[in-house]
C-alpha atoms as a PDB file:
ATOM      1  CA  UNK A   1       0.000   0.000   0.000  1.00  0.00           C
ATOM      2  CA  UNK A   2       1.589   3.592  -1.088  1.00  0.00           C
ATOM      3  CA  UNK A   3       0.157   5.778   1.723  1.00  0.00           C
ATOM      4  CA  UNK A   4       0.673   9.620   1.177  1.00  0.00           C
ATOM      5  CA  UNK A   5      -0.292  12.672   4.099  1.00  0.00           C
ATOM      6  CA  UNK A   6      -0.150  16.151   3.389  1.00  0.00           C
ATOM      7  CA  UNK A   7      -0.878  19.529   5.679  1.00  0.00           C
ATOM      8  CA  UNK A   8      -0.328  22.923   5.195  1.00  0.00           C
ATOM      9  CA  UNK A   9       2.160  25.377   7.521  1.00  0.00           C
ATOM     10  CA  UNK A  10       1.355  27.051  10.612  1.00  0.00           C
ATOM     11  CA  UNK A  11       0.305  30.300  10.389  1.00  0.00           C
ATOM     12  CA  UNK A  12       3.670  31.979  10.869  1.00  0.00           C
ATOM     13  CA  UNK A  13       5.694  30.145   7.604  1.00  0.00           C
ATOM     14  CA  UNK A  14       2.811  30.384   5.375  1.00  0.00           C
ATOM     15  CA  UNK A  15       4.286  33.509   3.312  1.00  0.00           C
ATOM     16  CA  UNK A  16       6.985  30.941   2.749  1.00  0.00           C
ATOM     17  CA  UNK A  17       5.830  27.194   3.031  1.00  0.00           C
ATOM     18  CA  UNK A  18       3.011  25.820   0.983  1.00  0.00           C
ATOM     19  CA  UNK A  19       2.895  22.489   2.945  1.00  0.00           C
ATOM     20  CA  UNK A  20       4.517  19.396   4.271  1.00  0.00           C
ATOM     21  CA  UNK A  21       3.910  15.728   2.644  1.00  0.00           C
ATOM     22  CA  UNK A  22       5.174  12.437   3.512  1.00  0.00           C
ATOM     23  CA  UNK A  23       4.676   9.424   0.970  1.00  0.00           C
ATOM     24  CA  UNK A  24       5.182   5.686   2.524  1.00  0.00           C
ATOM     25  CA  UNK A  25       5.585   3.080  -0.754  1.00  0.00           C
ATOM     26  CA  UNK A  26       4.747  -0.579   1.383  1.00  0.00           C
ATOM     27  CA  UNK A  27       7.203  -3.132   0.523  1.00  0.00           C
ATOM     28  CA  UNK A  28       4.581  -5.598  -1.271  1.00  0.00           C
ATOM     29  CA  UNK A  29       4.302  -2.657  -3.811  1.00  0.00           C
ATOM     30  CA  UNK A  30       5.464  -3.224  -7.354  1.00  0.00           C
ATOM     31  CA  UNK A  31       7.335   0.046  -8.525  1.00  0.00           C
ATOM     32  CA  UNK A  32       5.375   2.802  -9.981  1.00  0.00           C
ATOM     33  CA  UNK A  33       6.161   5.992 -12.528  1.00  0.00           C
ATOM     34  CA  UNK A  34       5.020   9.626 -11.872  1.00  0.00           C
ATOM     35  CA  UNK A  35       5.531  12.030 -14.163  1.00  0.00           C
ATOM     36  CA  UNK A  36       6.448  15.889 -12.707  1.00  0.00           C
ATOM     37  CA  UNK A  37       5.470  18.581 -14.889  1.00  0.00           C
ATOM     38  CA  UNK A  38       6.632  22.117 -14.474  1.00  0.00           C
ATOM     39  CA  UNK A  39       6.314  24.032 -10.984  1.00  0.00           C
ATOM     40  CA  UNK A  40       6.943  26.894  -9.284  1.00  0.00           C
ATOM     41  CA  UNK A  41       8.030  26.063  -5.648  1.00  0.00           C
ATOM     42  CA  UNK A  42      10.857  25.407  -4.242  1.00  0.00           C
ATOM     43  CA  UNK A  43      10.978  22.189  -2.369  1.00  0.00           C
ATOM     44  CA  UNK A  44      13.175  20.622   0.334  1.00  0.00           C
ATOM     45  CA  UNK A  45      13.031  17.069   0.062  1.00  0.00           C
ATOM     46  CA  UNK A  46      14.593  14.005   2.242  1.00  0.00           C
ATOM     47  CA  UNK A  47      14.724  10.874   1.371  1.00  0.00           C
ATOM     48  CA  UNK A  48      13.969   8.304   4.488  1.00  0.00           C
ATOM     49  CA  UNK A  49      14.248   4.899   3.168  1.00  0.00           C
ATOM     50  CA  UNK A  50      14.930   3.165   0.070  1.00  0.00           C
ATOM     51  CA  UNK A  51      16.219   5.450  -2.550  1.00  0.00           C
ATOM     52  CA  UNK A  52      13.838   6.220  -5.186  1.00  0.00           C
ATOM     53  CA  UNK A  53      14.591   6.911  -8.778  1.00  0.00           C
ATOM     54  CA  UNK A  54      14.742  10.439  -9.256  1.00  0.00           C
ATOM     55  CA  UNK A  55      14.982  11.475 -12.715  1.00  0.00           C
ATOM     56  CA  UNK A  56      15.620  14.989 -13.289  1.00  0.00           C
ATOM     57  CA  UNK A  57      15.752  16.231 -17.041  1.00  0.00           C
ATOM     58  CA  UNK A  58      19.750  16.365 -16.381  1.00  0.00           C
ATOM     59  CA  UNK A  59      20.701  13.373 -14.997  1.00  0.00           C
ATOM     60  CA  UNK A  60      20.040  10.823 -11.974  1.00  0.00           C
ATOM     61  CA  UNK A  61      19.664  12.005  -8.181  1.00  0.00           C
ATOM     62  CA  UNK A  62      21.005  10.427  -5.685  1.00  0.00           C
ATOM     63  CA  UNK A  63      21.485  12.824  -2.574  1.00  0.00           C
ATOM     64  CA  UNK A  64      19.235  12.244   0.722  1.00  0.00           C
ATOM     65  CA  UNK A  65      18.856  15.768   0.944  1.00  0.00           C
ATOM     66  CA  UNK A  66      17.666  17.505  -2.394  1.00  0.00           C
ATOM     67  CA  UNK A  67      16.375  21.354  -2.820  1.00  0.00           C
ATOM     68  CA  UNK A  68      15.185  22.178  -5.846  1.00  0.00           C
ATOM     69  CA  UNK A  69      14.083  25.567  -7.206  1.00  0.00           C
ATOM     70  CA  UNK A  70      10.923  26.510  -9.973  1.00  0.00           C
ATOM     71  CA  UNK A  71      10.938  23.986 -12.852  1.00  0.00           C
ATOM     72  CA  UNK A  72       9.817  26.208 -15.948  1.00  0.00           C
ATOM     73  CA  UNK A  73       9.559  23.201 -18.153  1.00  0.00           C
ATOM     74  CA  UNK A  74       8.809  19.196 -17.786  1.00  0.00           C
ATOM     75  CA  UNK A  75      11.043  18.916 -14.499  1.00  0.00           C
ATOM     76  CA  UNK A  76      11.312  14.977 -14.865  1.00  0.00           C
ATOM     77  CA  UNK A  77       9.873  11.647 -13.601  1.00  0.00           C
ATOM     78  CA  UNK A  78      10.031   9.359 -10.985  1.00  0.00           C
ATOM     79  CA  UNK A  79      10.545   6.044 -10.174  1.00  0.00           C
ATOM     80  CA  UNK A  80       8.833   4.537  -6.658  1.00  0.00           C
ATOM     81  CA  UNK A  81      10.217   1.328  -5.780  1.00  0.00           C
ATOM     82  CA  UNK A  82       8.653  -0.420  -2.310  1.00  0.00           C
ATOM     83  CA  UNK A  83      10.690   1.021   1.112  1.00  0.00           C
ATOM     84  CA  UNK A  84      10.453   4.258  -0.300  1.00  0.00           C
ATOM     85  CA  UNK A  85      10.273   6.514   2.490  1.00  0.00           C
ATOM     86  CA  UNK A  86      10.230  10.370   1.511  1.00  0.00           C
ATOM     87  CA  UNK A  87       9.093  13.881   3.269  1.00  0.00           C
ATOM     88  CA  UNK A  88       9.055  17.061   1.470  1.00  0.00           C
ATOM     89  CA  UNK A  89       8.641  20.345   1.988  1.00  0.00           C
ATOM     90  CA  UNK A  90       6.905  22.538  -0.476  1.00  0.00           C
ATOM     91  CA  UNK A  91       7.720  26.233  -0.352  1.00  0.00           C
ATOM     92  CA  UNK A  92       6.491  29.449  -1.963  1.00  0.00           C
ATOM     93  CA  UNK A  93       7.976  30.263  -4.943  1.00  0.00           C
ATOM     94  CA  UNK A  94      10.989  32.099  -2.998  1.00  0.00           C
ATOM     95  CA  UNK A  95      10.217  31.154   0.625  1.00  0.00           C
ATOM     96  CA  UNK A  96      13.379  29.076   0.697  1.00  0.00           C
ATOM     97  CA  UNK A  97      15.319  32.323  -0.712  1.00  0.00           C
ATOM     98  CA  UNK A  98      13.418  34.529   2.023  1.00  0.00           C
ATOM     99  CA  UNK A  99      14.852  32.104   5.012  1.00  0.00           C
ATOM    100  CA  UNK A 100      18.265  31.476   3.880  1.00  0.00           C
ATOM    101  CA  UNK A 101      19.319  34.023   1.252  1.00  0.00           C
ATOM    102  CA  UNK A 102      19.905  31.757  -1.354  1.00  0.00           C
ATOM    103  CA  UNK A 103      19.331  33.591  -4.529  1.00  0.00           C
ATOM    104  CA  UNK A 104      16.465  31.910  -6.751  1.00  0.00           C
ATOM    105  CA  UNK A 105      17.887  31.816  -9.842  1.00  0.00           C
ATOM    106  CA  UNK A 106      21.181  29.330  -8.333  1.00  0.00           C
ATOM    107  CA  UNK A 107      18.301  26.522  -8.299  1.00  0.00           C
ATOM    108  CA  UNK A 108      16.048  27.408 -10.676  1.00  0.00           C
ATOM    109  CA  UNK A 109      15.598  24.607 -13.390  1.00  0.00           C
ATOM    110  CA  UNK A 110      17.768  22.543 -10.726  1.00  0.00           C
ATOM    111  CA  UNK A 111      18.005  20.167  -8.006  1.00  0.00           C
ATOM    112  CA  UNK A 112      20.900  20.367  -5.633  1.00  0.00           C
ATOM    113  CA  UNK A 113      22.486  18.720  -2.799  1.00  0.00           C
ATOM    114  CA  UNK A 114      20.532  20.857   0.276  1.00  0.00           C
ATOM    115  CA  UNK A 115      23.871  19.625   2.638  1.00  0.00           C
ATOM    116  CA  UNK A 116      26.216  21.448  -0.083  1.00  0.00           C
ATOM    117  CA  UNK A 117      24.484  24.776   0.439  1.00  0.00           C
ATOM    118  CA  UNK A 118      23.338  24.777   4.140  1.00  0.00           C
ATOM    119  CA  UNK A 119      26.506  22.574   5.115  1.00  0.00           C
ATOM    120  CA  UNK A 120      25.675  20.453   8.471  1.00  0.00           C
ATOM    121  CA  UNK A 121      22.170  21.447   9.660  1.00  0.00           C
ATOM    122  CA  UNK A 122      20.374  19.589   7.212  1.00  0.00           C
ATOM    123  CA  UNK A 123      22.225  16.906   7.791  1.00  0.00           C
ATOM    124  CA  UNK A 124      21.153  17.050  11.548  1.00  0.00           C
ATOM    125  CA  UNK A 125      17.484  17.826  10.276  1.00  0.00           C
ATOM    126  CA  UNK A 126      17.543  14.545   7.832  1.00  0.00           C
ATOM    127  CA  UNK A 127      19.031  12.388  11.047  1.00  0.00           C
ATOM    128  CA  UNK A 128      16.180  13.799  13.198  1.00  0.00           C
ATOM    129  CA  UNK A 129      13.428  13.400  10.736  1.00  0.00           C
ATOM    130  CA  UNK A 130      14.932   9.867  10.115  1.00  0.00           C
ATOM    131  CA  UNK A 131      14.578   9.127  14.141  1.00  0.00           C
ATOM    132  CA  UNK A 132      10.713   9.718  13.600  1.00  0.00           C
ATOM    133  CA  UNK A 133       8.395   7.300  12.939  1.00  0.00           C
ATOM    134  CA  UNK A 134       5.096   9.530  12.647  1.00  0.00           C
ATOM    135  CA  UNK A 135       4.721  12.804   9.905  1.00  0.00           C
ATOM    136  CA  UNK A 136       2.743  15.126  12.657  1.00  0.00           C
ATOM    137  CA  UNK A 137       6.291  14.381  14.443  1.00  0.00           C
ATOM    138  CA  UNK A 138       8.601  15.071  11.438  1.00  0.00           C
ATOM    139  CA  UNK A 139       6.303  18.589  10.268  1.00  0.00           C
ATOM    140  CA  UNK A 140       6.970  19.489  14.193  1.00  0.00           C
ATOM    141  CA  UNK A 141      10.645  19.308  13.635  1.00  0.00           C
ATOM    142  CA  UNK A 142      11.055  21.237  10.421  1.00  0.00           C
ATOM    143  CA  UNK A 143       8.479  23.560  11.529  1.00  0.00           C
ATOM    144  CA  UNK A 144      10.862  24.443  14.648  1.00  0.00           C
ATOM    145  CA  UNK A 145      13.950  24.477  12.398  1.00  0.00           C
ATOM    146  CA  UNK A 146      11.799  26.727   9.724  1.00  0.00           C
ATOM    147  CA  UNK A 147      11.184  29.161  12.473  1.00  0.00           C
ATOM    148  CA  UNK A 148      14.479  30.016  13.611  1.00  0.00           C
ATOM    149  CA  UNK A 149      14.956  31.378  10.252  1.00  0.00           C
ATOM    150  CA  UNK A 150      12.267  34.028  10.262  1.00  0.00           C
ATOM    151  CA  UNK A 151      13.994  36.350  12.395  1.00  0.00           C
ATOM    152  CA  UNK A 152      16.962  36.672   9.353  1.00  0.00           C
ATOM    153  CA  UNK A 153      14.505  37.272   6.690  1.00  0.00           C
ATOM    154  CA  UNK A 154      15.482  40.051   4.550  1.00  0.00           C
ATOM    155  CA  UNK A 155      12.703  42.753   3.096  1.00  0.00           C
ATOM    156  CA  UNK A 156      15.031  44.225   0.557  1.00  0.00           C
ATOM    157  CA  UNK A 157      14.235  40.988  -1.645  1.00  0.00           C
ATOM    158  CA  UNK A 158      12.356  42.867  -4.009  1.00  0.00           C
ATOM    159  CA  UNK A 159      12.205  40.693  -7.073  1.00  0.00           C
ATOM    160  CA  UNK A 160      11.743  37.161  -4.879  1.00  0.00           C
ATOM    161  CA  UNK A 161       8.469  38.972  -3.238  1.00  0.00           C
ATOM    162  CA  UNK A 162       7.957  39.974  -6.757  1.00  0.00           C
ATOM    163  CA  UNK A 163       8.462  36.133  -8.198  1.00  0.00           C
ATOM    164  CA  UNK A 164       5.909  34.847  -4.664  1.00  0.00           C
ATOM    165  CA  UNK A 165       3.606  37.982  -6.195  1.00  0.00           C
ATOM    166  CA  UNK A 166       2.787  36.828  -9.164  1.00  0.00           C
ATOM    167  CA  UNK A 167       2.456  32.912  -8.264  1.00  0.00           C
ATOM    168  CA  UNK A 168       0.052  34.162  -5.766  1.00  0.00           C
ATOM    169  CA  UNK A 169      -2.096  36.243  -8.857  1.00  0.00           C
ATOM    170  CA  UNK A 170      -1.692  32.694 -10.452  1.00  0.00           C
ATOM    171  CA  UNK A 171       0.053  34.562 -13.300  1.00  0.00           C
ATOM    172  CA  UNK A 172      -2.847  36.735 -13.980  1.00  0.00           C
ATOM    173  CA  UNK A 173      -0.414  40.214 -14.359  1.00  0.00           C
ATOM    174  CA  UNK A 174       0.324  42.774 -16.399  1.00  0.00           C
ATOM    175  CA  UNK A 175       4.002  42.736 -16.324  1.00  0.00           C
ATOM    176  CA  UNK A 176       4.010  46.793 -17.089  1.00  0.00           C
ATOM    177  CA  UNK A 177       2.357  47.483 -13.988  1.00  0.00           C
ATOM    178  CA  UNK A 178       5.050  45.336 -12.094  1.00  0.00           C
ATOM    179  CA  UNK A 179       8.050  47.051 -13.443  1.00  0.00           C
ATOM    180  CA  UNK A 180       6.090  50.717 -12.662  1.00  0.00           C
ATOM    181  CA  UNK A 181       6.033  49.471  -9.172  1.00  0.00           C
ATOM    182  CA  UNK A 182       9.499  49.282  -9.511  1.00  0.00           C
ATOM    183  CA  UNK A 183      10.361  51.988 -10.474  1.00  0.00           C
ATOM    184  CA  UNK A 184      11.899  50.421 -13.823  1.00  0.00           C
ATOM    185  CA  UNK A 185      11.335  50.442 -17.496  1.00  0.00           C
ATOM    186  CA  UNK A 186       9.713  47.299 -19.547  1.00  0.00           C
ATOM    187  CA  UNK A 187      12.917  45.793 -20.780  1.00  0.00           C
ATOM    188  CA  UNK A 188      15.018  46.664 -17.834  1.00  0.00           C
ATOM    189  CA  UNK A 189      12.587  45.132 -15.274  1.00  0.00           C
ATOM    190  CA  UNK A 190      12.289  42.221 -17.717  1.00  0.00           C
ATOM    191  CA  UNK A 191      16.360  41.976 -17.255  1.00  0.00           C
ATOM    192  CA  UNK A 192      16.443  42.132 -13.633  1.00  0.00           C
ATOM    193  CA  UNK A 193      13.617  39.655 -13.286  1.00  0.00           C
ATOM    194  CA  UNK A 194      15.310  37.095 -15.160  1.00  0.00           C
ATOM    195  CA  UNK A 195      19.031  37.857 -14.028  1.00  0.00           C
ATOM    196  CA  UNK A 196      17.565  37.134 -10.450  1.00  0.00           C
ATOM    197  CA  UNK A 197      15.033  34.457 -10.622  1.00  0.00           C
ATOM    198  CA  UNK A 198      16.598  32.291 -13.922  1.00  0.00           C
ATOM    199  CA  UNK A 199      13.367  32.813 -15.798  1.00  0.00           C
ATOM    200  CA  UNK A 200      11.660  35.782 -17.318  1.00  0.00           C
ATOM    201  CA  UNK A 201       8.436  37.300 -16.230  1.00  0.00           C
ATOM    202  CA  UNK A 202       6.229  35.995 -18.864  1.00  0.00           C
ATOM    203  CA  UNK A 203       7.642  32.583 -18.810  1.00  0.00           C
ATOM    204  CA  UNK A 204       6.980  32.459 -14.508  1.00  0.00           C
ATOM    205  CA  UNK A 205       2.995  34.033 -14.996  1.00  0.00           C
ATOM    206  CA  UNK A 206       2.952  31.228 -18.466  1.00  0.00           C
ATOM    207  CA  UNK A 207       4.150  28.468 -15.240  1.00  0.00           C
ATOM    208  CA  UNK A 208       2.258  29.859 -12.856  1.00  0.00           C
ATOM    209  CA  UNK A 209      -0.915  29.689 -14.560  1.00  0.00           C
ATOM    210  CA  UNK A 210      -0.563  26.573 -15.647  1.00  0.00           C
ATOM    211  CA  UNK A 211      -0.037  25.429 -12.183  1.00  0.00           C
ATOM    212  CA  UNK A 212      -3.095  26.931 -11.029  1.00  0.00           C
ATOM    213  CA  UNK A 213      -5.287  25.183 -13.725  1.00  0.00           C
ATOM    214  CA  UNK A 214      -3.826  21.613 -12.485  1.00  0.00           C
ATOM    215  CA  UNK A 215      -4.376  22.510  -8.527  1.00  0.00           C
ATOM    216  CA  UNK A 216      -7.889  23.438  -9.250  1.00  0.00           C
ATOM    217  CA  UNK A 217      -8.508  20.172 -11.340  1.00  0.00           C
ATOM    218  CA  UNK A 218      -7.059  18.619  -8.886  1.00  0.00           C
ATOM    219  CA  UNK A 219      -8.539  19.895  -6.289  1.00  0.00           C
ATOM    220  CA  UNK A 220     -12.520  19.779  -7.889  1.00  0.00           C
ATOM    221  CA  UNK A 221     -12.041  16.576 -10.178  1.00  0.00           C
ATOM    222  CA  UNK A 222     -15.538  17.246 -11.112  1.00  0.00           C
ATOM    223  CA  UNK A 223     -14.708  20.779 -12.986  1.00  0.00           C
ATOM    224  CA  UNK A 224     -14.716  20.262 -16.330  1.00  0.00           C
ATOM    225  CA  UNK A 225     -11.325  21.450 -18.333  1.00  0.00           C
ATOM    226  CA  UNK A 226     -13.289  23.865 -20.628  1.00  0.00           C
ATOM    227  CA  UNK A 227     -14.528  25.590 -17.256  1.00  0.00           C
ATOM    228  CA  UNK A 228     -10.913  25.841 -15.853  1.00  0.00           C
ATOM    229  CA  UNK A 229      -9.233  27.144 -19.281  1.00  0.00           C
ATOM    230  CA  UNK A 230     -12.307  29.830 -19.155  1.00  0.00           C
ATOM    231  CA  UNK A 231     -11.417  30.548 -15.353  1.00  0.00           C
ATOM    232  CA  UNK A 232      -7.390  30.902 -15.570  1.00  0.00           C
ATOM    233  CA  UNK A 233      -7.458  33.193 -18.274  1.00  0.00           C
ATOM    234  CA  UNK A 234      -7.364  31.133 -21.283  1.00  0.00           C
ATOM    235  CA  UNK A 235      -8.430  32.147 -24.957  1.00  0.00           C
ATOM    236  CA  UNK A 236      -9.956  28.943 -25.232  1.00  0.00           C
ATOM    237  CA  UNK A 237      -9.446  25.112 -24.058  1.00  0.00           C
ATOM    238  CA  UNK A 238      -6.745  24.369 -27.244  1.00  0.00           C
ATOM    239  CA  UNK A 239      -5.454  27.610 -26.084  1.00  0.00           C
ATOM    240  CA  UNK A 240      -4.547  25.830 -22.553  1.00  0.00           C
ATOM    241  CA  UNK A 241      -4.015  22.454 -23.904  1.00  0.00           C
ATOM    242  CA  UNK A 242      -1.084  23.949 -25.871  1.00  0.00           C
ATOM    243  CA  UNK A 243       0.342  25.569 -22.472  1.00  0.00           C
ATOM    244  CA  UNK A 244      -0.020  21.764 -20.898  1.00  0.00           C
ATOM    245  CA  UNK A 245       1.642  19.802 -23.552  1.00  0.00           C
ATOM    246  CA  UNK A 246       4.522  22.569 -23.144  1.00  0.00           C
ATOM    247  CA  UNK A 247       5.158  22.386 -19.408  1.00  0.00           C
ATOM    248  CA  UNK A 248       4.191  18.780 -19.080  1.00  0.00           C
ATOM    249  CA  UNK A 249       4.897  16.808 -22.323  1.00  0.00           C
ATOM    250  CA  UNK A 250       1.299  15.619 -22.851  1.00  0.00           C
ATOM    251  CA  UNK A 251      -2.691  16.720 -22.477  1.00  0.00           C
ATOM    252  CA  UNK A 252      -4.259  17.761 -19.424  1.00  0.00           C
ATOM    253  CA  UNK A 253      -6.219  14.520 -18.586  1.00  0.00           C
ATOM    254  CA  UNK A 254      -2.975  12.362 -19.467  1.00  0.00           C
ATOM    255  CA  UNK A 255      -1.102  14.685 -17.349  1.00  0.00           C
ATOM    256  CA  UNK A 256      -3.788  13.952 -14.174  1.00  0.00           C
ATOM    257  CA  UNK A 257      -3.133  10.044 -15.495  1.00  0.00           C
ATOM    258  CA  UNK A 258       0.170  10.381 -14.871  1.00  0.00           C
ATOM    259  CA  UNK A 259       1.762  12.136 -11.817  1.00  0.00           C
ATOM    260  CA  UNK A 260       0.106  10.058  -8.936  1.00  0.00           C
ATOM    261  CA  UNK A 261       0.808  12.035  -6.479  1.00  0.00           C
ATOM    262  CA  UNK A 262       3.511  14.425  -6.759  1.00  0.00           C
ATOM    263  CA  UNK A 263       1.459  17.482  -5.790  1.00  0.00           C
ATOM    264  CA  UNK A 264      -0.413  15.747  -2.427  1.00  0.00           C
ATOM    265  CA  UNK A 265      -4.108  17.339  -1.514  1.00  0.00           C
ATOM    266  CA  UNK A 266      -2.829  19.873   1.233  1.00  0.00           C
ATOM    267  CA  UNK A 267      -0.515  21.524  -1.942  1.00  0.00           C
ATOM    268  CA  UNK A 268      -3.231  21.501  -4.226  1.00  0.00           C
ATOM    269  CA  UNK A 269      -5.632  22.907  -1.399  1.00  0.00           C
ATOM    270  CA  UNK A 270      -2.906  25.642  -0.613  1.00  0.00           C
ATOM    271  CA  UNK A 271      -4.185  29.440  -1.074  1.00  0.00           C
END
């Protein structure tokens, strides 16, 4: 049995954690595929028990300890083999950024070893989280670790509040109005935004609209495609069936086919 919880932050990390999940594969299962389509958080992930398969669009995985940043195009698959033991945490576009000053654009498109950035803490987290055998225990533990961080936040991140902005308008901007509010012209906003998050304004809203229309499907399986493509601001439903076979590699109801569950309910759910 593959057994798979999800919750959302406390109230405190919420302008930079989406929410925690924790996916059990039982050792009687046979090994399963999920595809992982483009996405906009950044996500901590540690691997608890048998190593999965993680197939990233440039190369194998193989670290315990993996962040990765926004995926602005078909991230990858993977490959769930029984033991698999993995907790993840799911943050805003640029809430890992916020806590730890790692610039967006250094793991945008990519997945790196977390212990080569932070150094020995998340190793100490990993070891911890390892030493628990229930998630509410686990979220408990990152949650404290999350919260000494908030303290060393920096507000003079203007283009990763910018970046959390327009996931949070589920890509539904005028990117003139954003580089007004900064005080910037078109093209040199444009620059900046890219230079510091590793992908350009358009192609983030593109992502992050895309994104949207696949929470609230998943979220309301009942919603009918045509009614989401009219909702998220699409011309029309080829109009968004285009944007899904770029970001994903196939058509919206394949797509739903084929990740399982790489974004859990409490993600989906997320405001």
């Amino acid at each position: 049995m593959q057994l798979l919880m999800s919750t959302h932050p406390r109230p405190e990390l919420r302008p930079y954690v989406r929410a925690y999940a924790q996916r059990v594969v039982g050792t009687s299962e046979p090994v399963s595929v999920e595809s992982v389509p483009a996405q906009l958080e950044q996500i901590l992930n540690f691997e608890l028990g048998v190593m999965p398969g993680i197939f990233h669009r440039d190369g194998k995985l193989t670290d315990v300890a993996l962040i990765g940043g926004a995926q602005t195009t078909f991230s990858g698959h993977l490959d769930l083999r029984p033991g698999v033991e993995s907790f993840a945490v799911f943050f805003q576009p640029a809430g890992w950024t916020l806590l730890y000053d790692v610039p967006v654009c250094e793991i945008t498109n990519r997945f790196v070893d977390a212990r080569a950035i932070i150094g020995p803490d998340i190793r100490a987290l990993w070891n911890r989280l390892g030493d628990m055998s229930t998630f509410g225990a686990r979220v408990r533990i990152v949650e404290e670790f999350l919260l000494d961080r908030i303290s060393f936040v920096s507000t003079t991140n203007h283009m990763a509040a910018t970046a959390n902005y327009v996931f949070w308008q589920r890509g539904a901007i005028r990117i003139p109005e954003l580089a007004s509010a900064h005080s910037l012209g078109l093209r040199q906003f444009e620059r900046k935004f890219e230079r510091e998050t590793g992908a350009s304004p358009k192609v983030f809203a593109r992502v992050a609209r895309f994104q949207s229309a696949l929470d609230a499907k998943l979220a309301s399986p009942q919603r009918t495609w045509l009614d989401i493509a009219h909702s998220y601001g699409y011309h029309d439903q080829m109009h968004m069936i285009h944007d899904f076979e770029k970001l994903s590699r196939t058509t919206p109801s394949h797509l739903i086919a084929q990740m399982g569950d790489v974004r859990p309910p409490a993600l989906a759910l997320a405001s």
